[in-house]
PDB file of N, CA and C in Angstrom:
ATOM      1  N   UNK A   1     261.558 332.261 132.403  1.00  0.00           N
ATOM      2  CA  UNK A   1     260.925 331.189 133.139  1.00  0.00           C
ATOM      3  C   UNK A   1     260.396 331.729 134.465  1.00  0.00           C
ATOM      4  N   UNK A   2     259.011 331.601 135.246  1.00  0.00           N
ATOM      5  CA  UNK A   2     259.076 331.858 135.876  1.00  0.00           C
ATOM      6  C   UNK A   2     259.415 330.706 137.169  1.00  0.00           C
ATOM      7  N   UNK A   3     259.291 331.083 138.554  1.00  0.00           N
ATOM      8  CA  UNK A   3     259.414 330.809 139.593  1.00  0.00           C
ATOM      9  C   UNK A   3     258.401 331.055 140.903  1.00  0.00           C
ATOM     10  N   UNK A   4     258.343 330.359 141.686  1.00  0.00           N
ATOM     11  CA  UNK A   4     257.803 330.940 142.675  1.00  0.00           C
ATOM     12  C   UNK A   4     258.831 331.576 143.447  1.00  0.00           C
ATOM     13  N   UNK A   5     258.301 332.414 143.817  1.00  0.00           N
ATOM     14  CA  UNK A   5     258.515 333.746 144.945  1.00  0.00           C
ATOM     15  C   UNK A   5     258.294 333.591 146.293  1.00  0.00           C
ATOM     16  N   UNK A   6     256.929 334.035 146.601  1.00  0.00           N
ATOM     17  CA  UNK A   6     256.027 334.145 147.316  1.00  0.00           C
ATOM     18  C   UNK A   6     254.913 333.350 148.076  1.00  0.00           C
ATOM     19  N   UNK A   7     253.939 333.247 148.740  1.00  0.00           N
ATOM     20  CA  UNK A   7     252.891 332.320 149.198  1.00  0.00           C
ATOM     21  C   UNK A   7     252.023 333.606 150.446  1.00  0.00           C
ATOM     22  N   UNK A   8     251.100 334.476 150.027  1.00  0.00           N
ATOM     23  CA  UNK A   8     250.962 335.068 151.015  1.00  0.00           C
ATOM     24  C   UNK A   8     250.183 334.301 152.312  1.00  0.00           C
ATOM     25  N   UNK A   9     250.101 334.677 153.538  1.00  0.00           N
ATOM     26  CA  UNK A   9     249.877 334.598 154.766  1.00  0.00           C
ATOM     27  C   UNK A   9     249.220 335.191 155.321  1.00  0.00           C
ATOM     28  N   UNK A  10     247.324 335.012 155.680  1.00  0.00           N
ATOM     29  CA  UNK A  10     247.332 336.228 156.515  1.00  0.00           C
ATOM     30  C   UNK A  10     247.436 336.161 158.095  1.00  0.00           C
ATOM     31  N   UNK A  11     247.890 336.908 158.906  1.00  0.00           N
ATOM     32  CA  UNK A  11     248.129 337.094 159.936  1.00  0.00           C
ATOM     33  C   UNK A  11     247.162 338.367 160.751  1.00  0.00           C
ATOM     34  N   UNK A  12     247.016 338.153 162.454  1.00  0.00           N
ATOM     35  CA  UNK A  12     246.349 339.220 162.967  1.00  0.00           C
ATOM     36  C   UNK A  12     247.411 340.549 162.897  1.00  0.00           C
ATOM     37  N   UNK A  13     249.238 340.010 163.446  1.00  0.00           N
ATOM     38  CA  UNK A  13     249.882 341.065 163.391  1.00  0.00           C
ATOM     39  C   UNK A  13     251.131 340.179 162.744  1.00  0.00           C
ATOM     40  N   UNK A  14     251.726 341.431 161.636  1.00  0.00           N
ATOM     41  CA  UNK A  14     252.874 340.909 160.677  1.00  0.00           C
ATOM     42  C   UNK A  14     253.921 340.879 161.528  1.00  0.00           C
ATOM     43  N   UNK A  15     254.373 341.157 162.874  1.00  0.00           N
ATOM     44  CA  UNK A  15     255.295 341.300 163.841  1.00  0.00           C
ATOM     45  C   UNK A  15     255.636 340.295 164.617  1.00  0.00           C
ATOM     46  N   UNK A  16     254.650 340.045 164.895  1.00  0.00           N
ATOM     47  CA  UNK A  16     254.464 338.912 165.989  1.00  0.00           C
ATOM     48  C   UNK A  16     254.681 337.508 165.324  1.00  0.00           C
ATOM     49  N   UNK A  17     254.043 337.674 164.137  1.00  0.00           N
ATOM     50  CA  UNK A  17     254.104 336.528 163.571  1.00  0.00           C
ATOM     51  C   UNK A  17     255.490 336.265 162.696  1.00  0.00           C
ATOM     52  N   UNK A  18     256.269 337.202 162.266  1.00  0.00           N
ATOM     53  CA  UNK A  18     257.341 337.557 161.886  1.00  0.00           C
ATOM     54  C   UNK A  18     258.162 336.642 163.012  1.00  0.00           C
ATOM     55  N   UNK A  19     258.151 336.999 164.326  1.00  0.00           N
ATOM     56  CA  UNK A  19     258.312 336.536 165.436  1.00  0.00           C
ATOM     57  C   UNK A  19     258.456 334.947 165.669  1.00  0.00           C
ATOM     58  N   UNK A  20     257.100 334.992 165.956  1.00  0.00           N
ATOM     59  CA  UNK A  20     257.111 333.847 165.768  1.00  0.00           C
ATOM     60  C   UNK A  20     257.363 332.447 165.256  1.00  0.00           C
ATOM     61  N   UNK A  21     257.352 332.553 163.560  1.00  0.00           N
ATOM     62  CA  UNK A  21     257.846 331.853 162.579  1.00  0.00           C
ATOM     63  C   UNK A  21     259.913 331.562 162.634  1.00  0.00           C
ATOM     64  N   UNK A  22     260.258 332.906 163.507  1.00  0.00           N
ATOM     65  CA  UNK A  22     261.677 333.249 163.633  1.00  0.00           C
ATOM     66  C   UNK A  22     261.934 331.960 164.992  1.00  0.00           C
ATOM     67  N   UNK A  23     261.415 332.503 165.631  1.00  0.00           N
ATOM     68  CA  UNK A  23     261.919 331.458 167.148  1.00  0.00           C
ATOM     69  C   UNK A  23     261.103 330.562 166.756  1.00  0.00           C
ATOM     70  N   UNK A  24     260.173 330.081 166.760  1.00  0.00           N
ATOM     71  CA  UNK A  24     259.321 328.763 166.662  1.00  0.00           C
ATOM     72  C   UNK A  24     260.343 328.015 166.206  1.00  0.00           C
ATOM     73  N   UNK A  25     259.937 328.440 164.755  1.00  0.00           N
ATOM     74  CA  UNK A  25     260.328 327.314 163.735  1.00  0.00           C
ATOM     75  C   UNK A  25     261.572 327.877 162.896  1.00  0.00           C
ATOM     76  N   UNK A  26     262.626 328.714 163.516  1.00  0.00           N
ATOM     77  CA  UNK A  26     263.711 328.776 163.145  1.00  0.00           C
ATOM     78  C   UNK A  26     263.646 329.398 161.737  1.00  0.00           C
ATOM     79  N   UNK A  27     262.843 329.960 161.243  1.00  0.00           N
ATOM     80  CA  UNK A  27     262.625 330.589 159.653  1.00  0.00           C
ATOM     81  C   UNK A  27     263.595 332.083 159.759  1.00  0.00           C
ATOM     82  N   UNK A  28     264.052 332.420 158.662  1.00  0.00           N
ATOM     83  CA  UNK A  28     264.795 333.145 158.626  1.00  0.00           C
ATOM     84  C   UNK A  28     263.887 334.675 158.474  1.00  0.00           C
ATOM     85  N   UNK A  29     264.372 336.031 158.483  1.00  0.00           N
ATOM     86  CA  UNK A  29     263.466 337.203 158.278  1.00  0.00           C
ATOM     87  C   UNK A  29     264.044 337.475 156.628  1.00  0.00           C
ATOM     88  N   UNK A  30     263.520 336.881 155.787  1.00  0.00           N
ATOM     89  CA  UNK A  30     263.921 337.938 154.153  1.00  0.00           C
ATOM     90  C   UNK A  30     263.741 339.090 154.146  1.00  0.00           C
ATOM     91  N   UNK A  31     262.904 339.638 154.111  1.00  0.00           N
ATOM     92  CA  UNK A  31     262.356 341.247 153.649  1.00  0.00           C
ATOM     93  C   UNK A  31     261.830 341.256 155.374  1.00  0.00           C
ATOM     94  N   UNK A  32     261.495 342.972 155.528  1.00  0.00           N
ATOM     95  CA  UNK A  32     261.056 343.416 156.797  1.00  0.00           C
ATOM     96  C   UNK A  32     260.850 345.054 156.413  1.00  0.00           C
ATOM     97  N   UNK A  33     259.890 345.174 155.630  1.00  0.00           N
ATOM     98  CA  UNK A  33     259.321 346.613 155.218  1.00  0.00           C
ATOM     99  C   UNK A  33     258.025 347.033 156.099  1.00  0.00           C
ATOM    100  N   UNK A  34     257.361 347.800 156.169  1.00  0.00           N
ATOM    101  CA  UNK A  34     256.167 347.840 156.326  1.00  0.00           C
ATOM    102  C   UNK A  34     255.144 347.281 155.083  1.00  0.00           C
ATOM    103  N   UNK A  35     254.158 346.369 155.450  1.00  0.00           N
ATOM    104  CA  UNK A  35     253.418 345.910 154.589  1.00  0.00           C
ATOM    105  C   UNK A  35     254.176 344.527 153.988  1.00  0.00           C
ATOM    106  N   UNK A  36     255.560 344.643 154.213  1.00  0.00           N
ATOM    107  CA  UNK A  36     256.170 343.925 153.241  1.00  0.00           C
ATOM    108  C   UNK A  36     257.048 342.590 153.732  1.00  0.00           C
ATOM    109  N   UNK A  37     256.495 341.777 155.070  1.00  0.00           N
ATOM    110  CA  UNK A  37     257.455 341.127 155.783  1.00  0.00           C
ATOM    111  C   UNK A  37     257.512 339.320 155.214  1.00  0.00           C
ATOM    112  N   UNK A  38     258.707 339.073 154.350  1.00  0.00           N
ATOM    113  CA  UNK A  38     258.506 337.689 154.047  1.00  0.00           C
ATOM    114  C   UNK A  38     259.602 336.395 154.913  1.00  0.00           C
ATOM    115  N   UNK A  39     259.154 335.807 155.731  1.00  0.00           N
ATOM    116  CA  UNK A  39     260.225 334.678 155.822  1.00  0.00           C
ATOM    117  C   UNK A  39     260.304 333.159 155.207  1.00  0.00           C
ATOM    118  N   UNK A  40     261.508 332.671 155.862  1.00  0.00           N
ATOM    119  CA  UNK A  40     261.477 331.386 154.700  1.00  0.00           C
ATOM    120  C   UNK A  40     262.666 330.309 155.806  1.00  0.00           C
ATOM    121  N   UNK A  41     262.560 329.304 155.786  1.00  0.00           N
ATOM    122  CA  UNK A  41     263.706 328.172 156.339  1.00  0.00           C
ATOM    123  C   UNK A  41     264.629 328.746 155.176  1.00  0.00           C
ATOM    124  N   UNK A  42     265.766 328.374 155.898  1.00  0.00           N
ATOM    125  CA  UNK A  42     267.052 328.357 155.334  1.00  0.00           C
ATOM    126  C   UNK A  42     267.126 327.681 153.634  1.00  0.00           C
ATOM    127  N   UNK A  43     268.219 328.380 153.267  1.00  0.00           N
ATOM    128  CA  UNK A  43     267.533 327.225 151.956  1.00  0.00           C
ATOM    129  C   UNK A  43     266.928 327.039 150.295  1.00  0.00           C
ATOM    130  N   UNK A  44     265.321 328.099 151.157  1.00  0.00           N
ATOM    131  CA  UNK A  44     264.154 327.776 150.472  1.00  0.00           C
ATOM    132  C   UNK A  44     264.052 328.576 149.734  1.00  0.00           C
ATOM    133  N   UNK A  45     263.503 328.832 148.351  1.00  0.00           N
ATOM    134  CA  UNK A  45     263.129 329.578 147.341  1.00  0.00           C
ATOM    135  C   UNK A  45     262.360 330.692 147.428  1.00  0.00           C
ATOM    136  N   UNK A  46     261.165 329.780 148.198  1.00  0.00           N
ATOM    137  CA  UNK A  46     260.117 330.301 148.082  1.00  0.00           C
ATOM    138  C   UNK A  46     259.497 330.706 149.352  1.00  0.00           C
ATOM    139  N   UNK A  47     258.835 332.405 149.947  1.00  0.00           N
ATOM    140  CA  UNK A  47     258.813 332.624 150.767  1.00  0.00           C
ATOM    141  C   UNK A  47     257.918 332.741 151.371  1.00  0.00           C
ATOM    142  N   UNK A  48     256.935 333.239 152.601  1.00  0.00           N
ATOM    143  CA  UNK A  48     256.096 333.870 153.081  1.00  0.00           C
ATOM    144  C   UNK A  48     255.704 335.084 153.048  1.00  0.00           C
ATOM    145  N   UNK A  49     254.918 335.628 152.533  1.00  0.00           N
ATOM    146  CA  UNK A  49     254.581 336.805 152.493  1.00  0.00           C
ATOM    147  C   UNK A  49     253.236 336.944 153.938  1.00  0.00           C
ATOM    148  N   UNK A  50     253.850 337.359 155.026  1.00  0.00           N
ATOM    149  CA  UNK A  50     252.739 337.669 156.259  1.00  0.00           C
ATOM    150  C   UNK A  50     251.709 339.171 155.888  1.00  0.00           C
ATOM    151  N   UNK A  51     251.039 338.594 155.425  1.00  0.00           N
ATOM    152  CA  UNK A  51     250.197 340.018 155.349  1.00  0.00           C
ATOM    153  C   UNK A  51     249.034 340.248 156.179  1.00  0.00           C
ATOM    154  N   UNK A  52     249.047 341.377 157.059  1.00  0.00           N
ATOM    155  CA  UNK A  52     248.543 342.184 158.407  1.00  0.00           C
ATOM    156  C   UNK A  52     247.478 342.072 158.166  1.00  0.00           C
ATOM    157  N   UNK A  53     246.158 341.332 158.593  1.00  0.00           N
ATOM    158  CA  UNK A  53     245.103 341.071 158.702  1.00  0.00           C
ATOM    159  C   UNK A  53     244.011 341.529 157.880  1.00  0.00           C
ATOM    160  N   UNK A  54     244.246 340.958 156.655  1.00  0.00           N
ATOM    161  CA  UNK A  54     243.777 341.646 155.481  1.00  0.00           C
ATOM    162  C   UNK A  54     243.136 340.455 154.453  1.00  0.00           C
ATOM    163  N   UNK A  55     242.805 340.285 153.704  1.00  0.00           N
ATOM    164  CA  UNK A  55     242.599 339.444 152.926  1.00  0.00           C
ATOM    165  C   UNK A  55     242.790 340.020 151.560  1.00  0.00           C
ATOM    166  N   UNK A  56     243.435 339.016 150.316  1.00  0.00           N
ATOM    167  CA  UNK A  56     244.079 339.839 149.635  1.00  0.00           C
ATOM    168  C   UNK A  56     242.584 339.917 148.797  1.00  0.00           C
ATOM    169  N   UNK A  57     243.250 341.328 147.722  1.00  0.00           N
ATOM    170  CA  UNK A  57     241.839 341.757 146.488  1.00  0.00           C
ATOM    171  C   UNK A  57     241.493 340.740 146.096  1.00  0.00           C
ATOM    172  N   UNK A  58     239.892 341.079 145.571  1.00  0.00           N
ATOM    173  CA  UNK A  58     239.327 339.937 145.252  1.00  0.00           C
ATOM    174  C   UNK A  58     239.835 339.336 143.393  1.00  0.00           C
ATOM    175  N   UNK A  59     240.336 338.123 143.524  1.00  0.00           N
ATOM    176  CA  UNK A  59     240.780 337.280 142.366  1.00  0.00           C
ATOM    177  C   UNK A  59     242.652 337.233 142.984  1.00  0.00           C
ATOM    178  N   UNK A  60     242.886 337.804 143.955  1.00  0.00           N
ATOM    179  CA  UNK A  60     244.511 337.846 144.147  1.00  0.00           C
ATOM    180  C   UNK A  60     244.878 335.999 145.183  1.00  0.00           C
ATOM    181  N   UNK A  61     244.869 335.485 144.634  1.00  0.00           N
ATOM    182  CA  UNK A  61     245.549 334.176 145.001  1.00  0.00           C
ATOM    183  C   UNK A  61     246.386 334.487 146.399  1.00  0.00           C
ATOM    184  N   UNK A  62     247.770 335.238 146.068  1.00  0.00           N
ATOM    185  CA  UNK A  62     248.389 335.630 147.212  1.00  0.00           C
ATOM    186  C   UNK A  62     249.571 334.619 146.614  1.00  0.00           C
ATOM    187  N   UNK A  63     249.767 334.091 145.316  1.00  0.00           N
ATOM    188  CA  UNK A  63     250.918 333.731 145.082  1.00  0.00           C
ATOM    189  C   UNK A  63     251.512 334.749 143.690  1.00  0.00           C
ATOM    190  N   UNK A  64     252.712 334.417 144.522  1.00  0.00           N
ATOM    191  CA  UNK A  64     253.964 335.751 143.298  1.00  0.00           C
ATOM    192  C   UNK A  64     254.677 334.890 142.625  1.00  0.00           C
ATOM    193  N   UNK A  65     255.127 334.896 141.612  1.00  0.00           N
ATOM    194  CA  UNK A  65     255.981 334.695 140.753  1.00  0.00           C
ATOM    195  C   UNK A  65     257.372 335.504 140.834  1.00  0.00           C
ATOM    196  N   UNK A  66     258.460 334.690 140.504  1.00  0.00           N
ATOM    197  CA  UNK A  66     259.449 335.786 139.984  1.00  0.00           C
ATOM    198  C   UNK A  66     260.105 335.285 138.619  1.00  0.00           C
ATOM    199  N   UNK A  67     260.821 336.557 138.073  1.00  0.00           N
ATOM    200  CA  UNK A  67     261.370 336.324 136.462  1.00  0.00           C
ATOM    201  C   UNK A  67     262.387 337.333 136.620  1.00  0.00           C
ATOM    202  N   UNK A  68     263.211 337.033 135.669  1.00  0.00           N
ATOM    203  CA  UNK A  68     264.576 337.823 135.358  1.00  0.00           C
ATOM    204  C   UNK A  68     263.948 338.935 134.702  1.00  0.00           C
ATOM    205  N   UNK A  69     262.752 338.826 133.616  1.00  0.00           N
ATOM    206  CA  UNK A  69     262.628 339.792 133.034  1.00  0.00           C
ATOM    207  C   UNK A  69     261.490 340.161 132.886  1.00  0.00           C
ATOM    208  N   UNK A  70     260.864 341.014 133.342  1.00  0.00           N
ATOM    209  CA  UNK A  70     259.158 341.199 133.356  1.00  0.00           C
ATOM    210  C   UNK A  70     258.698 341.683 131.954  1.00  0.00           C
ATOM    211  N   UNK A  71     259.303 342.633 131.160  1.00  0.00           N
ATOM    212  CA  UNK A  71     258.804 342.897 129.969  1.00  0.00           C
ATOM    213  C   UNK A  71     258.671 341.234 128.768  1.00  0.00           C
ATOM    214  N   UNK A  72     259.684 340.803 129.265  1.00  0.00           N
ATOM    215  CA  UNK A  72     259.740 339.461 128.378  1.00  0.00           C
ATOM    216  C   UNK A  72     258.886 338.631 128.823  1.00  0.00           C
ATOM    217  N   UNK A  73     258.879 338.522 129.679  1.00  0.00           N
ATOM    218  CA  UNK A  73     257.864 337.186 130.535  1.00  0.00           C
ATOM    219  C   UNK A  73     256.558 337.777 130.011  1.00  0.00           C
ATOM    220  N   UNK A  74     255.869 338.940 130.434  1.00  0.00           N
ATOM    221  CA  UNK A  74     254.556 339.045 130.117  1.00  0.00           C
ATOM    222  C   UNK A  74     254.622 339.079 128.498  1.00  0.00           C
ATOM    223  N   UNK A  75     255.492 339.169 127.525  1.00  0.00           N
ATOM    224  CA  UNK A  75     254.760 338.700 126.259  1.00  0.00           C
ATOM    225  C   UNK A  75     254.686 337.631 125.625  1.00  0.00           C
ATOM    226  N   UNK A  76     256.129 336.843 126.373  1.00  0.00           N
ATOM    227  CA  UNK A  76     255.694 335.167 126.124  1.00  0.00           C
ATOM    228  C   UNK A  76     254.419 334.773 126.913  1.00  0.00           C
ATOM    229  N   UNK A  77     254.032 334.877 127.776  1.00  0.00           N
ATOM    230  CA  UNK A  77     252.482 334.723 128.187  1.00  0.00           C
ATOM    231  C   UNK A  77     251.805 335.353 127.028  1.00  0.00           C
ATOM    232  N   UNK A  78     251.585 336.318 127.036  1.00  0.00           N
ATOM    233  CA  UNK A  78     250.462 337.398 125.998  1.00  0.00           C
ATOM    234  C   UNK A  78     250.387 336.241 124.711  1.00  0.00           C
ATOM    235  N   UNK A  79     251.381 335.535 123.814  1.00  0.00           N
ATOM    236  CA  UNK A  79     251.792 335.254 122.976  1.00  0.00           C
ATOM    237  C   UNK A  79     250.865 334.030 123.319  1.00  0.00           C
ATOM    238  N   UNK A  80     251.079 333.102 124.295  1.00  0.00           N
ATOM    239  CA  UNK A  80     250.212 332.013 124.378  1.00  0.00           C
ATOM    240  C   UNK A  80     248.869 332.407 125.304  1.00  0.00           C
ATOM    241  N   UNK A  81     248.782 333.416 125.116  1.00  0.00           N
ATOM    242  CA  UNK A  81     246.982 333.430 124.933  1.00  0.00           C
ATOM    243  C   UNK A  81     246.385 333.703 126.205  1.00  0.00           C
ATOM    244  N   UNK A  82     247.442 334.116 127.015  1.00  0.00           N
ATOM    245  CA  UNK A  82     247.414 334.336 128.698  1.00  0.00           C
ATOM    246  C   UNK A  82     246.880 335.386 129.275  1.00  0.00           C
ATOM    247  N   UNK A  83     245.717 335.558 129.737  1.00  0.00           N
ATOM    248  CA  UNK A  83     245.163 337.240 129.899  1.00  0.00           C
ATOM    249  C   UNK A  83     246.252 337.502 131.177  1.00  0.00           C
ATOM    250  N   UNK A  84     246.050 338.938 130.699  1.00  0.00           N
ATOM    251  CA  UNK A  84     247.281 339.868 131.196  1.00  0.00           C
ATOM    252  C   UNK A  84     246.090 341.110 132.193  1.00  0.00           C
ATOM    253  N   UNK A  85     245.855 340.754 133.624  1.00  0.00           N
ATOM    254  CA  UNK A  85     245.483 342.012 134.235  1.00  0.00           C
ATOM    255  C   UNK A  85     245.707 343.319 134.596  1.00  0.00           C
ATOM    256  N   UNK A  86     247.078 343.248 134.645  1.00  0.00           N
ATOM    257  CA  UNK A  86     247.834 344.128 135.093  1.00  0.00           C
ATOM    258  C   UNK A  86     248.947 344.211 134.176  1.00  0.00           C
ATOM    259  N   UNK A  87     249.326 345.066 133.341  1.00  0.00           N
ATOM    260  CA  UNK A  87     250.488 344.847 132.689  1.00  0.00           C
ATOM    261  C   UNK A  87     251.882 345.458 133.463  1.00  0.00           C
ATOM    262  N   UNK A  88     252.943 345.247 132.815  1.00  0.00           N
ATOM    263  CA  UNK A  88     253.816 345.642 133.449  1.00  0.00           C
ATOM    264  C   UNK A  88     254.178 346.854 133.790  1.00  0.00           C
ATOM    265  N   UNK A  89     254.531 347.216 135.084  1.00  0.00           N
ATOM    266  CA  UNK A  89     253.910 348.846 135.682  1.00  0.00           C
ATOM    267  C   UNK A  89     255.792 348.562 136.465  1.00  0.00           C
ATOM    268  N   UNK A  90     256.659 349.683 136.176  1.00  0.00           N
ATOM    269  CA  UNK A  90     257.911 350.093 137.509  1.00  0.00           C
ATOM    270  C   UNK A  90     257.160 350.673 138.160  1.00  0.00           C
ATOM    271  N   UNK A  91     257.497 350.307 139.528  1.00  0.00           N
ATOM    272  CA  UNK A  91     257.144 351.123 140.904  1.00  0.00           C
ATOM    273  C   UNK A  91     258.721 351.251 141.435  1.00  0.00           C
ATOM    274  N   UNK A  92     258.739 351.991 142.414  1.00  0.00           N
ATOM    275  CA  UNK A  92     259.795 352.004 142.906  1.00  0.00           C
ATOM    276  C   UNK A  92     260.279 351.007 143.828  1.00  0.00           C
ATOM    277  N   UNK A  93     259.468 350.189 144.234  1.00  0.00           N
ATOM    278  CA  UNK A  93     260.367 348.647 145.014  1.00  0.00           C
ATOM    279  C   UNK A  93     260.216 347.662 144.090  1.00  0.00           C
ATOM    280  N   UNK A  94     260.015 347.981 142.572  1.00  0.00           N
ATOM    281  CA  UNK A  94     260.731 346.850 141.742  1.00  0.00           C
ATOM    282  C   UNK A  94     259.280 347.088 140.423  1.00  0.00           C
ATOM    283  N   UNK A  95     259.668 345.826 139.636  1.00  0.00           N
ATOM    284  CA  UNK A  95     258.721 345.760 138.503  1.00  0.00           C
ATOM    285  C   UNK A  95     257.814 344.524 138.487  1.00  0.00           C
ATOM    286  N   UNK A  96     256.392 345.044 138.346  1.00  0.00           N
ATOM    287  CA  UNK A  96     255.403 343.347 138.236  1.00  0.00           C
ATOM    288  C   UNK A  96     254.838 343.632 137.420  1.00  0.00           C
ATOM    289  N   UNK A  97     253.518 342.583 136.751  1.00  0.00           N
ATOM    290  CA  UNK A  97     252.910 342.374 136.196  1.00  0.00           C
ATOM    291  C   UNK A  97     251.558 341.276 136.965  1.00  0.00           C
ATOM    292  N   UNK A  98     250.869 341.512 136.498  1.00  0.00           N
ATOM    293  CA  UNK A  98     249.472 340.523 137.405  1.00  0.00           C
ATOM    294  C   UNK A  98     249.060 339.778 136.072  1.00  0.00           C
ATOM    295  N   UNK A  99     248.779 338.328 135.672  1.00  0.00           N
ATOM    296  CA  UNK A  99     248.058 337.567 135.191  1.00  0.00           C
ATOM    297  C   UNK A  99     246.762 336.785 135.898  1.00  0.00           C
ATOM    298  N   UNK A 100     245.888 336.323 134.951  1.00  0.00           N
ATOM    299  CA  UNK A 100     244.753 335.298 135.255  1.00  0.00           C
ATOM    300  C   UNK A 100     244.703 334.156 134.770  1.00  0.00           C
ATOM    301  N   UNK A 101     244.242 333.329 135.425  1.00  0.00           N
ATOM    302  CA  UNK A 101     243.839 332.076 135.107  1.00  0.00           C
ATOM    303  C   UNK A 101     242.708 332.413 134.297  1.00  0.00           C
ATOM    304  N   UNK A 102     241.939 330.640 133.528  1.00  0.00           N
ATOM    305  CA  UNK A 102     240.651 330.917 132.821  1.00  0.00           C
ATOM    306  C   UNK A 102     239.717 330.860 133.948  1.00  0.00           C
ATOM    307  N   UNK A 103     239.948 330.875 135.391  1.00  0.00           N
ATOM    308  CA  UNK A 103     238.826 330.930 136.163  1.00  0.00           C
ATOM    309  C   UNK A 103     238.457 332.259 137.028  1.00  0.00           C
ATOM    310  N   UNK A 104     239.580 333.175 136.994  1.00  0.00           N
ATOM    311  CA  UNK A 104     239.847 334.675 137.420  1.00  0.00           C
ATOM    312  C   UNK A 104     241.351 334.809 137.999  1.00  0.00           C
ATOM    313  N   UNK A 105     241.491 333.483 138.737  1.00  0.00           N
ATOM    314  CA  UNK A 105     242.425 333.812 139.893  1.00  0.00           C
ATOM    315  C   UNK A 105     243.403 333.897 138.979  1.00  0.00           C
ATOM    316  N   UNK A 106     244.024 335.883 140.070  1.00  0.00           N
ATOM    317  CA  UNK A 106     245.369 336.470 139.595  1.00  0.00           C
ATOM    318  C   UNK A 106     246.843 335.763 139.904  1.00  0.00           C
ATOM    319  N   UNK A 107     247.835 336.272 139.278  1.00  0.00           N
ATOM    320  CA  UNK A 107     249.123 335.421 140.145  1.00  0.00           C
ATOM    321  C   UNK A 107     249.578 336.961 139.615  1.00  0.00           C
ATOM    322  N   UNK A 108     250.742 337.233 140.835  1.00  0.00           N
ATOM    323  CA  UNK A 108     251.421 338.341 140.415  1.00  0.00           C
ATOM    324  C   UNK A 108     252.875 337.997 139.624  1.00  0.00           C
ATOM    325  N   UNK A 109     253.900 338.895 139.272  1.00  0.00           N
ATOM    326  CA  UNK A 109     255.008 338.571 138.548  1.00  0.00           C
ATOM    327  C   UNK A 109     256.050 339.279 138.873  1.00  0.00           C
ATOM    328  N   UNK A 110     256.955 338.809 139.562  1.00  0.00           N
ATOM    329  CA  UNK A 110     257.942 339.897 140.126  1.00  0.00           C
ATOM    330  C   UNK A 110     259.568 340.135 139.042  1.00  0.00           C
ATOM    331  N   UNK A 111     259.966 341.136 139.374  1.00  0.00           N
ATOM    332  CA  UNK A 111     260.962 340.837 138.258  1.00  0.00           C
ATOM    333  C   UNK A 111     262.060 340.921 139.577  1.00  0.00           C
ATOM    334  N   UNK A 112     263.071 340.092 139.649  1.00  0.00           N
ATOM    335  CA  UNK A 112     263.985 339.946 140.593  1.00  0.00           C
ATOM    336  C   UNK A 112     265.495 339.940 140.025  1.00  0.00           C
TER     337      UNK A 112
END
């Protein structure tokens, strides 16, 4: 099944705004990599992804998914007829997969 994850953000600086979201509005820091800074209220599922003044590739939504199992998830999609952009690739900070809608827009797939 999947889930949401993610919601990216773009920001001028991932720091500040990291920052900000922290004292402002009391959001917690999840992740804090380079490139990679997500926060979220207490709580919440689903996070922020602040990404450094960029706009994401073209067809990338900027929303993630997550799944227990990425090899499984992308073939129950495949199975109902779901184009598959990206198939499932390990990297070393984890395993995704990228799908499309019938209009382009990607969603990514995290395996968590």
């Amino acid at each position: 099944m999947l889930k949401f994850a993610t919601v990216a953000v773009v920001v001028r600086n991932e720091k500040r705004a990291m920052k900000w979201w922290k004292e402002k509005l009391g959001f917690r820091v999840v992740t804090s990599f380079p490139h990679w800074i997500t926060v979220a209220p207490r709580g919440a599922n689903v996070h922020l992804h602040l990404c450094p003044d960029s706009r994401p590739e073209k067809g990338n939504t900027g929303f993630m998914f997550s799944t227990a199992d990425a090899v499984k998830e992308e073939a129950r999609l495949r199975k109902k007829g779901v184009k598959i952009t990206h198939p499932v690739k390990k990297e070393d900070w984890g395993t995704i997969f990228w799908f499309a809608d019938p209009d382009g827009n990607e969603f990514q797939v995290l395996e968590y």
